[in-house]
Structures are given as structure tokens and as C-alpha cells.
Protein backbone atom coordinates (compact mmCIF):
# COMPACT_ATOMS: atom_id res chain seq x y z
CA UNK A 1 198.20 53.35 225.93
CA UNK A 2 196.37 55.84 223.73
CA UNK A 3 196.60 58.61 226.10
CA UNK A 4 200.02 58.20 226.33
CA UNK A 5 200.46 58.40 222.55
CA UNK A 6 197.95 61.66 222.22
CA UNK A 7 199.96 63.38 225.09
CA UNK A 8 203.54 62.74 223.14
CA UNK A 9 201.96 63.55 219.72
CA UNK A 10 200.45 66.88 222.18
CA UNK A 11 204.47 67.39 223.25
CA UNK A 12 205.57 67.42 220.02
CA UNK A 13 202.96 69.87 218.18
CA UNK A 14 204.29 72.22 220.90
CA UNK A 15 208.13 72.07 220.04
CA UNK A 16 207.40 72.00 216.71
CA UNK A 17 205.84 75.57 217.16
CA UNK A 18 208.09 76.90 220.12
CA UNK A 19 210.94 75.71 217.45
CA UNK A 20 209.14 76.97 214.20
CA UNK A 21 208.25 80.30 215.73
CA UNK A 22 211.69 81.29 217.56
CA UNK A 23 213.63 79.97 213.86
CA UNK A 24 211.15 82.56 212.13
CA UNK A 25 211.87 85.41 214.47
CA UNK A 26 215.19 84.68 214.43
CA UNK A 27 215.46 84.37 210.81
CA UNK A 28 213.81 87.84 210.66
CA UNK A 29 215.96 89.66 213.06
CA UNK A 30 219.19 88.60 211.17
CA UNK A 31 218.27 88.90 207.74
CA UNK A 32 218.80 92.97 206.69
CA UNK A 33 215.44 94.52 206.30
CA UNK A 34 213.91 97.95 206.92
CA UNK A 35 212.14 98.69 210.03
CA UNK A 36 208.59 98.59 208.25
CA UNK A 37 209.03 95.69 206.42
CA UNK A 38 210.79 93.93 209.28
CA UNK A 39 207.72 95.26 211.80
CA UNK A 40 205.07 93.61 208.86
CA UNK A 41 207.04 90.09 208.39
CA UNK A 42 207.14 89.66 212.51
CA UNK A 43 203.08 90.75 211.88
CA UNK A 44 202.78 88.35 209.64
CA UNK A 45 204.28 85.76 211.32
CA UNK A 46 202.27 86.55 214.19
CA UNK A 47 199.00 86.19 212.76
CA UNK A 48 199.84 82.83 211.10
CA UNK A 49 200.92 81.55 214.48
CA UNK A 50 198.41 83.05 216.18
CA UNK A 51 196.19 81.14 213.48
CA UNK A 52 197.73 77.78 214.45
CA UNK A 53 197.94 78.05 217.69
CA UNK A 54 193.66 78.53 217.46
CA UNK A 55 193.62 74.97 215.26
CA UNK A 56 195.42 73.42 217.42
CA UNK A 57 193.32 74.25 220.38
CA UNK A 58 190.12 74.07 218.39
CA UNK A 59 191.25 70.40 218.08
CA UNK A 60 192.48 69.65 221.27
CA UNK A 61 189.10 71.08 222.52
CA UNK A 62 186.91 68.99 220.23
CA UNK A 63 189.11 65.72 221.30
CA UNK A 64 188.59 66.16 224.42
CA UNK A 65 185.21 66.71 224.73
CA UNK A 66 185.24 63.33 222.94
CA UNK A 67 187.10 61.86 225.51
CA UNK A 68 185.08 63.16 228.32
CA UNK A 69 181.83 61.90 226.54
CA UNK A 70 183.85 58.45 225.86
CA UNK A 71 184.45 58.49 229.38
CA UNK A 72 180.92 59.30 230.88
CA UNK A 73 178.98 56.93 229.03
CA UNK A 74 181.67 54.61 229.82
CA UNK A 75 181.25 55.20 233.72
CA UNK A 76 177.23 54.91 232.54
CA UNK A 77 177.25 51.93 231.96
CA UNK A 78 179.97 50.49 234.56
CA UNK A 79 177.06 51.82 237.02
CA UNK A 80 174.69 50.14 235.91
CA UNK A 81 175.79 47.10 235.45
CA UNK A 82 176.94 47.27 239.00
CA UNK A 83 173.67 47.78 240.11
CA UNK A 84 172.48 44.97 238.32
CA UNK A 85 174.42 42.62 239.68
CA UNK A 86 173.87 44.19 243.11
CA UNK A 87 170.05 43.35 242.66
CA UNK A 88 170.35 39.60 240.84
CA UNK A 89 173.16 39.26 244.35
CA UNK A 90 170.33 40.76 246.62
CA UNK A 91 167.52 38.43 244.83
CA UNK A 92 169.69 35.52 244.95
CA UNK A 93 170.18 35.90 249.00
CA UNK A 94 166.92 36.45 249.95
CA UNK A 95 166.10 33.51 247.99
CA UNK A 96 168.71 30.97 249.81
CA UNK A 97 167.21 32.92 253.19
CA UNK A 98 163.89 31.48 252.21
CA UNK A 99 165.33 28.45 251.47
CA UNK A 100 167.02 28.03 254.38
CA UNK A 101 163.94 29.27 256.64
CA UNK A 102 161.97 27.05 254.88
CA UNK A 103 164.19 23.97 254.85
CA UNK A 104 164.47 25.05 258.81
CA UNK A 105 160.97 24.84 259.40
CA UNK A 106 160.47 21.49 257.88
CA UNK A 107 162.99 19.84 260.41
């Protein structure tokens, strides 16, 4: 249930900066400005995008690393605890074999 919550809150980082990015341009584009202080608002712009852009995949990265750790310490443990049982199983049939070959031999 998580994941599916992280992936929507994923979807909407992205349209909020697809959105936020082509309103800014736009914005830009219409509004009457010369060419050198149009060229170093779209700069601008650009670098503080390109800025959040590198958070947000900074944290994406970092989360899931996280996840992946989660995840293989998780799968850790599920294998050992299936060998576990897989020996107490094995231990527990050998002894009703000896039971059995014993109770076997005594009739």
C-alpha cells in the first residue's frame, strides 16, 4: 500500500514540475522583454529547475536504496528462517524413522 502511495506522490512531483516549468516559460515568452534579459530569465529558470530536478533525484535515489536494503534484509531473514524450519522438519523425520524402525524391530 505504501508503494502505491510513494509512486502517486512520485506522479505528482513530476506534473507539478512539467506544469511549473512550461507556466514559467510560457510566462516568459509572453511577457515583453528584451532579448538579453529574456535569454537570462529562461537561464535562470533553467538552473533553478535544473536544481530541483537534482533534489528530487538525490531523494528518490536515497529512498530507494532504503527500500532495496529494507528489502534484502527482509529476504535475509525469510531465508533463514526457511532453512530453519527445513532442518527442525528434517530432524523431526529422521526421528519418527527411528521410531518407527525401532518400534519395527521390537515386534
Amino acid at each position: 500500500m505504501s508503494e502505491v502511495v510513494e509512486t502517486n506522490k512520485g506522479g505528482l512531483w513530476l506534473g507539478l514540475m512539467i506544469g511549473g516549468a512550461v507556466g514559467a516559460i510560457t510566462s516568459l515568452l509572453i511577457a515583453p522583454k528584451a532579448g538579453s534579459k529574456l535569454r537570462e530569465d529562461l537561464m535562470s529558470t533553467y538552473r533553478t529547475w535544473q536544481d530541483k530536478t537534482k533534489e528530487i533525484a538525490t531523494s528518490v535515489s536515497e529512498s530507494s536504496k532504503a527500500l532495496a536494503e529494507s528489502v534484502s534484509q527482509k529476504t535475509e531473514d525469510l531465508v533463514d528462517t526457511a532453512k530453519e524450519t527445513a532442518k527442525e522438519s528434517q530432524h523431526r523425520v529422521t526421528d519418527s524413522i527411528q521410531a518407527a524402525k525401532t518400534t519395527f524391530q521390537n515386534n
